[in-house]
PDB file of N, CA and C in Angstrom:
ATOM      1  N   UNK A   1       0.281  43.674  38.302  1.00  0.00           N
ATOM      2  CA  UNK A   1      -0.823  42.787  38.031  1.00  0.00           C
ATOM      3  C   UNK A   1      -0.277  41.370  37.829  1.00  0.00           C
ATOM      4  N   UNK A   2      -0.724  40.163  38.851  1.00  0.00           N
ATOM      5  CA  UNK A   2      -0.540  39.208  38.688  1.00  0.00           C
ATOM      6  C   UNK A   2      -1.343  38.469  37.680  1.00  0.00           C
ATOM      7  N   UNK A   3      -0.786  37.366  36.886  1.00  0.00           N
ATOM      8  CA  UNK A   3      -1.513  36.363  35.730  1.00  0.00           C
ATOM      9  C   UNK A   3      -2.077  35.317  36.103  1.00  0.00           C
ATOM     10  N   UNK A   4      -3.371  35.050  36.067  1.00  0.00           N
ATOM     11  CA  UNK A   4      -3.665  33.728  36.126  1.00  0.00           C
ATOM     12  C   UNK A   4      -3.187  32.873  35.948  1.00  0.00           C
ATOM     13  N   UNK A   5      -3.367  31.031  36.526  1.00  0.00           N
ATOM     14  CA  UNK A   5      -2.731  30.196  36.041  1.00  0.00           C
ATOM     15  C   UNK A   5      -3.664  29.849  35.065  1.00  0.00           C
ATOM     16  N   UNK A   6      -4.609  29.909  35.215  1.00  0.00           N
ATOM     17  CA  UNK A   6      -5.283  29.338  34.239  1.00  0.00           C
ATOM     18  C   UNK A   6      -5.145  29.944  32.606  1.00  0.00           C
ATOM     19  N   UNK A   7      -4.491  29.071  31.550  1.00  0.00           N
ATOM     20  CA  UNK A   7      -4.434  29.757  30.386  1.00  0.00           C
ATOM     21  C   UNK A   7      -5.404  30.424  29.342  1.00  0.00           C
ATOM     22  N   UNK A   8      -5.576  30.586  28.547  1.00  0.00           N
ATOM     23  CA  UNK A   8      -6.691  31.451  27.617  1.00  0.00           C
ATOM     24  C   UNK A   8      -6.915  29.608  27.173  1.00  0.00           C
ATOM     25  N   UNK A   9      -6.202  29.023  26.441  1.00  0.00           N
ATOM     26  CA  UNK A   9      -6.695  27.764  25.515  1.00  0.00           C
ATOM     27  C   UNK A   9      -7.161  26.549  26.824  1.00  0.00           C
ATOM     28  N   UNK A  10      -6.763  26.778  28.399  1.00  0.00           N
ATOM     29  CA  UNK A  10      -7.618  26.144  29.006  1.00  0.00           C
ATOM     30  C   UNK A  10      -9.270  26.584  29.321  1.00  0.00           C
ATOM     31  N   UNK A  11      -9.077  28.066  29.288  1.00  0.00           N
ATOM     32  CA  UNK A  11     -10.466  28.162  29.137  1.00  0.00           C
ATOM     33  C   UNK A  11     -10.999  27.789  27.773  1.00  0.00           C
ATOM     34  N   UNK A  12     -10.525  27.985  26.876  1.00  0.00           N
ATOM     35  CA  UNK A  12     -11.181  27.235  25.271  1.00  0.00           C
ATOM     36  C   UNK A  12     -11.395  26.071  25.726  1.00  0.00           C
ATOM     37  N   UNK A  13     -10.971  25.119  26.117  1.00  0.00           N
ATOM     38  CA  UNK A  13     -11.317  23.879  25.971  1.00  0.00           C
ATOM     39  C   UNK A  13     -12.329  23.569  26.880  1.00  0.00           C
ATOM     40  N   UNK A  14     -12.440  24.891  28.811  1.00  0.00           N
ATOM     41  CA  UNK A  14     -13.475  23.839  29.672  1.00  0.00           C
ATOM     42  C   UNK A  14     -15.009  24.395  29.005  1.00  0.00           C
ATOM     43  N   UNK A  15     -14.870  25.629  27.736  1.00  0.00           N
ATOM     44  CA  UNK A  15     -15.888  26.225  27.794  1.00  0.00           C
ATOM     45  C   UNK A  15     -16.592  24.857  26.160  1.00  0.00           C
ATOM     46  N   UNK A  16     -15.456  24.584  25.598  1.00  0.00           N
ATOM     47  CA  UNK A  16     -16.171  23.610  24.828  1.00  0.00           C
ATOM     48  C   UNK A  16     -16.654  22.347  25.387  1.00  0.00           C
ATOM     49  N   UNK A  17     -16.241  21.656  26.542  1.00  0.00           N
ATOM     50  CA  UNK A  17     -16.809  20.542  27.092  1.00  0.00           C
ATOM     51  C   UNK A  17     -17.703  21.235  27.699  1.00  0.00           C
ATOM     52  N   UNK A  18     -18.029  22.066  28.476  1.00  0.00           N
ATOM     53  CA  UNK A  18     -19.347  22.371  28.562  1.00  0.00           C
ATOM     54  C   UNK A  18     -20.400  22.806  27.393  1.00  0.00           C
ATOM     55  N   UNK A  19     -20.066  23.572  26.559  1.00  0.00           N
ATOM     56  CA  UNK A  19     -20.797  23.426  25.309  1.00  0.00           C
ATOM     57  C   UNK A  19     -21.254  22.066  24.848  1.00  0.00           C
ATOM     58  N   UNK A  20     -20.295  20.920  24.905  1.00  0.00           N
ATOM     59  CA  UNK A  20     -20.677  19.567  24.621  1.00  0.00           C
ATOM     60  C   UNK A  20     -21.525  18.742  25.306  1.00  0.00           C
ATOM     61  N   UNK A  21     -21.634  19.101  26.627  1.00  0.00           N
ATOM     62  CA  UNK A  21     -22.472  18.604  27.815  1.00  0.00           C
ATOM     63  C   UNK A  21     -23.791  18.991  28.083  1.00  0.00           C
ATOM     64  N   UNK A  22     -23.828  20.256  27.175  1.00  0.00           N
ATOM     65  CA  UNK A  22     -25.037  21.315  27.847  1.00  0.00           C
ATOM     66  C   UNK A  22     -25.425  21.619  26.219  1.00  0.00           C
ATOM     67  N   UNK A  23     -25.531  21.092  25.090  1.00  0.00           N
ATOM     68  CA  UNK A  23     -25.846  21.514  23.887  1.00  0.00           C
ATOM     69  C   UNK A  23     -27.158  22.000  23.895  1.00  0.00           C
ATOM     70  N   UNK A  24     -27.923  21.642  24.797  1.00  0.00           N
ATOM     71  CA  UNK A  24     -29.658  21.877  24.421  1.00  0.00           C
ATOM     72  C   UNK A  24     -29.523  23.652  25.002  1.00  0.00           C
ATOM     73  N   UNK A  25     -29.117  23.652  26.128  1.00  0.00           N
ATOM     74  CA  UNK A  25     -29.004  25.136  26.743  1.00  0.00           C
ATOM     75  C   UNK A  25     -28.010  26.027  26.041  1.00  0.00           C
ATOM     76  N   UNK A  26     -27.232  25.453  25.453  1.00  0.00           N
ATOM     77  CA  UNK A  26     -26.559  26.290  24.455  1.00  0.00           C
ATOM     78  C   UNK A  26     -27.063  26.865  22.875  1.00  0.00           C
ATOM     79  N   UNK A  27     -28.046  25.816  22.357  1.00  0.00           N
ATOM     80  CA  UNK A  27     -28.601  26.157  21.488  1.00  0.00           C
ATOM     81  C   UNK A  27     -29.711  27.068  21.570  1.00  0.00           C
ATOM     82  N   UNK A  28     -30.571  26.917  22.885  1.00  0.00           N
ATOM     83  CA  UNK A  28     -31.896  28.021  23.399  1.00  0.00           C
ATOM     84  C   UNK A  28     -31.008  28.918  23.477  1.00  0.00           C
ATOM     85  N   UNK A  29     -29.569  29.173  24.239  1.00  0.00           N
ATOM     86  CA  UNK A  29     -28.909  30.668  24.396  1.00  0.00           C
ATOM     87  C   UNK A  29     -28.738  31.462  23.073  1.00  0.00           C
ATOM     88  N   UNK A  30     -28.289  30.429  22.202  1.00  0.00           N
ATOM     89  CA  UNK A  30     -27.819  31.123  20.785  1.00  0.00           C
ATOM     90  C   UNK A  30     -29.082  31.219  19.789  1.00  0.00           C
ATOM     91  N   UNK A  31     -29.943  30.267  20.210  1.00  0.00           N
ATOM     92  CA  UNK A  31     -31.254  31.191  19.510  1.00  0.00           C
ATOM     93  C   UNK A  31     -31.739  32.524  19.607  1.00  0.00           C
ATOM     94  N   UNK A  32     -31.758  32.765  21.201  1.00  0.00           N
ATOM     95  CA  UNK A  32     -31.898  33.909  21.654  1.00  0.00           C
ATOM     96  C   UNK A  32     -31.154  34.766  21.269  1.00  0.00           C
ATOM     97  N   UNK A  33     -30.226  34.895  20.886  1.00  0.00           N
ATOM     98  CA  UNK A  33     -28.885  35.711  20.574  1.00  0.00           C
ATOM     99  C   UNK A  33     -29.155  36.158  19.135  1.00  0.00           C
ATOM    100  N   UNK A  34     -29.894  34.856  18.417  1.00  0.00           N
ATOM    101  CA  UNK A  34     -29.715  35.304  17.094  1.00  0.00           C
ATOM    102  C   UNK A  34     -31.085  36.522  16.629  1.00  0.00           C
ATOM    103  N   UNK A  35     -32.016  35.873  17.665  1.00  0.00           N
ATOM    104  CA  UNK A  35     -33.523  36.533  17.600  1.00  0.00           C
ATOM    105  C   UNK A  35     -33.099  38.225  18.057  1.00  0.00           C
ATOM    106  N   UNK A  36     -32.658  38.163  18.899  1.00  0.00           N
ATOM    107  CA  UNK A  36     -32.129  39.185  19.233  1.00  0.00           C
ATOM    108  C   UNK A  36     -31.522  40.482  18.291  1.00  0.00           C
ATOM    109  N   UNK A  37     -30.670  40.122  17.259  1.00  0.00           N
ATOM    110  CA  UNK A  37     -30.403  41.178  16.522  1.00  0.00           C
ATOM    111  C   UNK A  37     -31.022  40.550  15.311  1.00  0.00           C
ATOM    112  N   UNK A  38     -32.173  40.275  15.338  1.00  0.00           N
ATOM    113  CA  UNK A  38     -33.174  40.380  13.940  1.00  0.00           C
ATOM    114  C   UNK A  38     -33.845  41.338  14.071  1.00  0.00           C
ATOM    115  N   UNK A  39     -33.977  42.366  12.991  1.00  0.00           N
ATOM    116  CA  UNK A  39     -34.456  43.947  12.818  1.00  0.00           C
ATOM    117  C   UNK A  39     -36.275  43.825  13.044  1.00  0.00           C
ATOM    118  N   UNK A  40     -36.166  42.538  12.555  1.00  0.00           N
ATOM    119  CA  UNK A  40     -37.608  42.436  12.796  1.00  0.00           C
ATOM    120  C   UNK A  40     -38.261  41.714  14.328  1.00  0.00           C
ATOM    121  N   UNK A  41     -37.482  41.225  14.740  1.00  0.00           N
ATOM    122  CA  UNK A  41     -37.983  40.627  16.383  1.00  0.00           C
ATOM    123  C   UNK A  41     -37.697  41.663  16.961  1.00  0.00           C
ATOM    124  N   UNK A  42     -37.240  42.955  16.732  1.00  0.00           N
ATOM    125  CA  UNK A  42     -36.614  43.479  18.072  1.00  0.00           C
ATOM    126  C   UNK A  42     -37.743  44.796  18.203  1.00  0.00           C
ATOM    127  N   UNK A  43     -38.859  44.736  16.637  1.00  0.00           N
ATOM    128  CA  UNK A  43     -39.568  46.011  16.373  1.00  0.00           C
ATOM    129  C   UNK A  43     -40.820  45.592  17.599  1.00  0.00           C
ATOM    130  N   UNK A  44     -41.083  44.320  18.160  1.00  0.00           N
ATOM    131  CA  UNK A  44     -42.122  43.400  18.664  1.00  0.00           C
ATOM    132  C   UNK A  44     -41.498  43.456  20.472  1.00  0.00           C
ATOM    133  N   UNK A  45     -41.766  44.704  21.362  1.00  0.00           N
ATOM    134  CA  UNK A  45     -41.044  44.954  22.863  1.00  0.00           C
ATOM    135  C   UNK A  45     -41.442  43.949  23.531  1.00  0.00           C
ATOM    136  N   UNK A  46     -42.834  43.672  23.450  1.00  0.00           N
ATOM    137  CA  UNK A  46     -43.381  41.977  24.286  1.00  0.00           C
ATOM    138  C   UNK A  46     -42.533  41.180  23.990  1.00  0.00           C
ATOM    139  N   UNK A  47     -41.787  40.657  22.524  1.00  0.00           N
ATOM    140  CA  UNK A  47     -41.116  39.403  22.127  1.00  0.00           C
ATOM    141  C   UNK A  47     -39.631  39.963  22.740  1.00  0.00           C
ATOM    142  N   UNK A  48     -39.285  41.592  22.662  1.00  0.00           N
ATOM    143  CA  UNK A  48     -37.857  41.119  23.201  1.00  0.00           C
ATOM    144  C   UNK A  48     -37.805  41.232  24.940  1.00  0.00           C
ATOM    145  N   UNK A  49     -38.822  41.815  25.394  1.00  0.00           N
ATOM    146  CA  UNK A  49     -38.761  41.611  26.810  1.00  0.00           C
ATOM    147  C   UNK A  49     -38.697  40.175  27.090  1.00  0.00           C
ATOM    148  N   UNK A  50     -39.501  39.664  26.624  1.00  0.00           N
ATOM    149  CA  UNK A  50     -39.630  37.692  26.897  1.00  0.00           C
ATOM    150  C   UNK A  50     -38.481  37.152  26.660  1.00  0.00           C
ATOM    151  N   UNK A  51     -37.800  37.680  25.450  1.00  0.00           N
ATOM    152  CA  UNK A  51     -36.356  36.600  24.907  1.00  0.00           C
ATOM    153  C   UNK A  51     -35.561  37.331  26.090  1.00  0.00           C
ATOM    154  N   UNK A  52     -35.278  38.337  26.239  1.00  0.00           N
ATOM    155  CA  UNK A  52     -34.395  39.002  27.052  1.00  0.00           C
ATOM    156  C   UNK A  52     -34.188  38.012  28.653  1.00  0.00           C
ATOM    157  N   UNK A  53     -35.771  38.152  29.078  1.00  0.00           N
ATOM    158  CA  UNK A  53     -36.020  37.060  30.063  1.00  0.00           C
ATOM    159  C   UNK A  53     -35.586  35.814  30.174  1.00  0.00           C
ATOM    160  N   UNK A  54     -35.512  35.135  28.764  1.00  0.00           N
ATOM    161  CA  UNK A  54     -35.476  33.727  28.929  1.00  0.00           C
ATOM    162  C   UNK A  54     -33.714  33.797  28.481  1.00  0.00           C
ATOM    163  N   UNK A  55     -33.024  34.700  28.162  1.00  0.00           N
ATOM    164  CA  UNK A  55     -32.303  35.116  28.105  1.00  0.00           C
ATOM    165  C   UNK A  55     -31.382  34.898  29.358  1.00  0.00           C
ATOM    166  N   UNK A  56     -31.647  36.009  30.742  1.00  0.00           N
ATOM    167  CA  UNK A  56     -31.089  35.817  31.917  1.00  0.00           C
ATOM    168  C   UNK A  56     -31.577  34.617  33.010  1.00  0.00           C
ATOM    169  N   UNK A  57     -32.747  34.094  32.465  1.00  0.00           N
ATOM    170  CA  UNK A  57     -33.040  33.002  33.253  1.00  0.00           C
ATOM    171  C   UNK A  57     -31.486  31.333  32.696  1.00  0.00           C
ATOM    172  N   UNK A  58     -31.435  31.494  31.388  1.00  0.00           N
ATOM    173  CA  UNK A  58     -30.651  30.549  30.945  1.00  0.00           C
ATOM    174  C   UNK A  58     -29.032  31.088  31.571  1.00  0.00           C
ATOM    175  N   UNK A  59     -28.385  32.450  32.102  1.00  0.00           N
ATOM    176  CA  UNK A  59     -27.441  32.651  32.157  1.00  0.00           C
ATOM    177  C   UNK A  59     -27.718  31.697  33.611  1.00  0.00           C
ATOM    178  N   UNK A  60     -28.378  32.331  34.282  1.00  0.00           N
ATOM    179  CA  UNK A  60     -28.736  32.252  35.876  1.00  0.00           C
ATOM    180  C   UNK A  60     -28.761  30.597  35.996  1.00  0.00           C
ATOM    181  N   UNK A  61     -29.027  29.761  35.537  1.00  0.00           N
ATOM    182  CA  UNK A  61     -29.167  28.483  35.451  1.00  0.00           C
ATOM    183  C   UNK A  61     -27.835  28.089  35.754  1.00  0.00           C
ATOM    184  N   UNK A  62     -27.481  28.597  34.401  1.00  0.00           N
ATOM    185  CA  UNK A  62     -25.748  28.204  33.768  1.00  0.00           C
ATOM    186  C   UNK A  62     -24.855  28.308  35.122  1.00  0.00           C
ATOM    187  N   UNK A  63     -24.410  29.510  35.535  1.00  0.00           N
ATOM    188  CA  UNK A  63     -24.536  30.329  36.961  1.00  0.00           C
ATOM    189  C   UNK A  63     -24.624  29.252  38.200  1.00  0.00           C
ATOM    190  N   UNK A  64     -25.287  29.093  38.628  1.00  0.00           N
ATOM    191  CA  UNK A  64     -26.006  27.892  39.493  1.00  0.00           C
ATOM    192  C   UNK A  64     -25.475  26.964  39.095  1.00  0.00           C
ATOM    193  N   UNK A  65     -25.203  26.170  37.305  1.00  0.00           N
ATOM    194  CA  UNK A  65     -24.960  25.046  37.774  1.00  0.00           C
ATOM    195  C   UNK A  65     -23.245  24.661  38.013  1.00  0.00           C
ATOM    196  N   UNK A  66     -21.988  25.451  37.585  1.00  0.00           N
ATOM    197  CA  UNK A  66     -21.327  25.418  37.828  1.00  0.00           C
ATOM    198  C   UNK A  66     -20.803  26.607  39.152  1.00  0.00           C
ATOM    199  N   UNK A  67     -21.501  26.860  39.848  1.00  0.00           N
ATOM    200  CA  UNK A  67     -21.679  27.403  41.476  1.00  0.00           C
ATOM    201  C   UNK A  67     -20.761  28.726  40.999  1.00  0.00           C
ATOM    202  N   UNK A  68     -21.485  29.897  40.340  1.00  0.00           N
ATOM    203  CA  UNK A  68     -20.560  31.108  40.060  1.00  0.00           C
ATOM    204  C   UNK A  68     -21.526  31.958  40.369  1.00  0.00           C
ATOM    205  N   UNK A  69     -22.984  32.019  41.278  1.00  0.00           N
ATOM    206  CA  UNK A  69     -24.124  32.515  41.136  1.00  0.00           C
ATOM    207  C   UNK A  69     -23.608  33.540  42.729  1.00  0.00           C
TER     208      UNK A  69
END
């Protein structure tokens, strides 16, 4: 098995400048994330089908915009 060149702390860093660039879509992702394992959003299947949705629509974006789709 060959190693990437790319290191583990270069990915730390391109995934924080994109975190820095993209804060609004990062914060809807991690809302979702958090709604997600609340005992009480998850008893509500309409609310987690929808978050789930808005969920893979925000990956799919993400996806698209750095061309990995």
């Amino acid at each position: 098995m060959t190693r990437s060149a790319v290191s583990h702390s270069d990915l730390v860093e391109v995934s924080l400048s994109n975190f820095r660039e993209h804060r609004a879509e990062a914060a809807r992702w991690l809302a979702v994330e958090v709604l997600l394992s609340d005992p009480a959003a998850l008893e509500d299947d309409d609310l987690v089908d929808r978050l789930c949705t808005l969920q893979d629509r925000l990956e799919a974006l993400t996806r698209l915009r750095y061309g990995v789709a």
